[in-house]
Protein backbone atom coordinates (compact mmCIF):
# COMPACT_ATOMS: atom_id res chain seq x y z
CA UNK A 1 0.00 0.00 0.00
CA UNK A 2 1.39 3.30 -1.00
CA UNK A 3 0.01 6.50 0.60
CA UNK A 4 0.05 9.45 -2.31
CA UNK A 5 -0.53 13.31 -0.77
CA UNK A 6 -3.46 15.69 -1.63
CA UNK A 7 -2.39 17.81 -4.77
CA UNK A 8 -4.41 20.12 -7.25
CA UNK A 9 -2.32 18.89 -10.08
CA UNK A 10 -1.80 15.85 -11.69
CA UNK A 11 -0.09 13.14 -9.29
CA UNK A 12 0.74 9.45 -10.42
CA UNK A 13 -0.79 7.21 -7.70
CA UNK A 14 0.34 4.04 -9.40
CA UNK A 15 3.04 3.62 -12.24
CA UNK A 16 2.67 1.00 -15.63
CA UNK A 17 3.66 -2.74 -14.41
CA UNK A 18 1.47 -5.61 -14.35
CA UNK A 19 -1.70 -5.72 -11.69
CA UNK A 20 -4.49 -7.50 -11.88
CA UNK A 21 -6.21 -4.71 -10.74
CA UNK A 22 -5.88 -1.24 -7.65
CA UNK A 23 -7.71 -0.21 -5.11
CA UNK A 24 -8.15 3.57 -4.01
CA UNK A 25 -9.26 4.92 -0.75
CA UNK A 26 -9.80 8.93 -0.81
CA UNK A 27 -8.96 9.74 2.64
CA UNK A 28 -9.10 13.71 2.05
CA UNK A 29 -12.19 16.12 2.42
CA UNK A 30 -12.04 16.86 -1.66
CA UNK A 31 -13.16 14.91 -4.46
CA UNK A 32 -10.15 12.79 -6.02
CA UNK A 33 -10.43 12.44 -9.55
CA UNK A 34 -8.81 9.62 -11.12
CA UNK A 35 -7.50 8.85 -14.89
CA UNK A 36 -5.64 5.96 -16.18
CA UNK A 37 -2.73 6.04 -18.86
CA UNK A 38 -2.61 9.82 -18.79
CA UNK A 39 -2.66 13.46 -16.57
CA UNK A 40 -5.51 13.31 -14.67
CA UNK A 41 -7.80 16.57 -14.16
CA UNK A 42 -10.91 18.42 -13.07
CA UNK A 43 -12.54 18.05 -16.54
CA UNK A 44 -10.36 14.92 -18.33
CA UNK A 45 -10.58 11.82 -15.53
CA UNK A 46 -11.98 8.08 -15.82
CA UNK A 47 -13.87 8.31 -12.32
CA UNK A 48 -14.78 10.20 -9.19
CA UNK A 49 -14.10 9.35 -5.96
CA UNK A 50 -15.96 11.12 -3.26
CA UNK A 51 -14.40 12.13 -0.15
CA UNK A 52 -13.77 9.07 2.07
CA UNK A 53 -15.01 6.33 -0.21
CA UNK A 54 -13.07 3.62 -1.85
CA UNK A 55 -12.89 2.66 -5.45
CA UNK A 56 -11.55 -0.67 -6.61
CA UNK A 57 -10.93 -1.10 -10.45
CA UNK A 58 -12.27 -3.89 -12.12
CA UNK A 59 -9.82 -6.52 -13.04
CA UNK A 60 -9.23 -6.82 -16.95
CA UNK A 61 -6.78 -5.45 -19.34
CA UNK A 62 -7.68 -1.59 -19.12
CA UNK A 63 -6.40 -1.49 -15.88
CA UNK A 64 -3.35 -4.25 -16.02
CA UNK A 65 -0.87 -2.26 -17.57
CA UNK A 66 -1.37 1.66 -17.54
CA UNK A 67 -0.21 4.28 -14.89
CA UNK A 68 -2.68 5.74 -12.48
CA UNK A 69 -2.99 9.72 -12.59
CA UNK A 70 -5.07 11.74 -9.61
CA UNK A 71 -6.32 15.38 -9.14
CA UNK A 72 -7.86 16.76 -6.02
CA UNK A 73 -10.65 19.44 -6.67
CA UNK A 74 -9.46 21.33 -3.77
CA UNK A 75 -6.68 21.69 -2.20
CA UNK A 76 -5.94 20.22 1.51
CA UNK A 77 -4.22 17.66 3.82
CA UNK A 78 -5.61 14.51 2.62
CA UNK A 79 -4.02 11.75 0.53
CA UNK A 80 -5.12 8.37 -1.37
CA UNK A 81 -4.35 5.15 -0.12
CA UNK A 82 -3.32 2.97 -3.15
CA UNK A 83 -3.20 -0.94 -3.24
CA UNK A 84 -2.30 -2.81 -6.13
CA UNK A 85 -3.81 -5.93 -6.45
């Protein structure tokens, strides 16, 4: 489990290497916005994830391989916990 900090721009929570699949828990006050293969932002991301829910991407070849981007719609203390799977 890696712990990634709050950030208005573009972070990579997870880089390219094989997974079966990642887990995300926002554990910020903002909205973390999350994109895969690419920058992530406030208007380009794959899925939202509220503050202090948990998002686990489906297993399958979209998420195997790619790098995992994230953007906080406001800034703040918080972080993501990230699990690859």
């Amino acid at each position: 489990m890696a712990r990634v900090a709050q950030s208005t721009s573009s972070v990579a929570l997870l880089i390219a290497q094989k997974r079966t699949g990642f887990a995300i828990h926002n554990d910020s006050v903002s909205e973390l916005r999350v994109n895969l293969g690419g920058a992530a932002s406030v208007v380009d991301y794959l899925v939202a994830i509220p503050p202090g829910a948990y998002f686990e991407a489906p297993y399958g070849p979209l998420v195997a391989e790619r790098s995992v981007f994230g953007i906080w719609v406001t800034s703040g203390s918080g972080a993501a916990q990230v699990t690859e799977l």
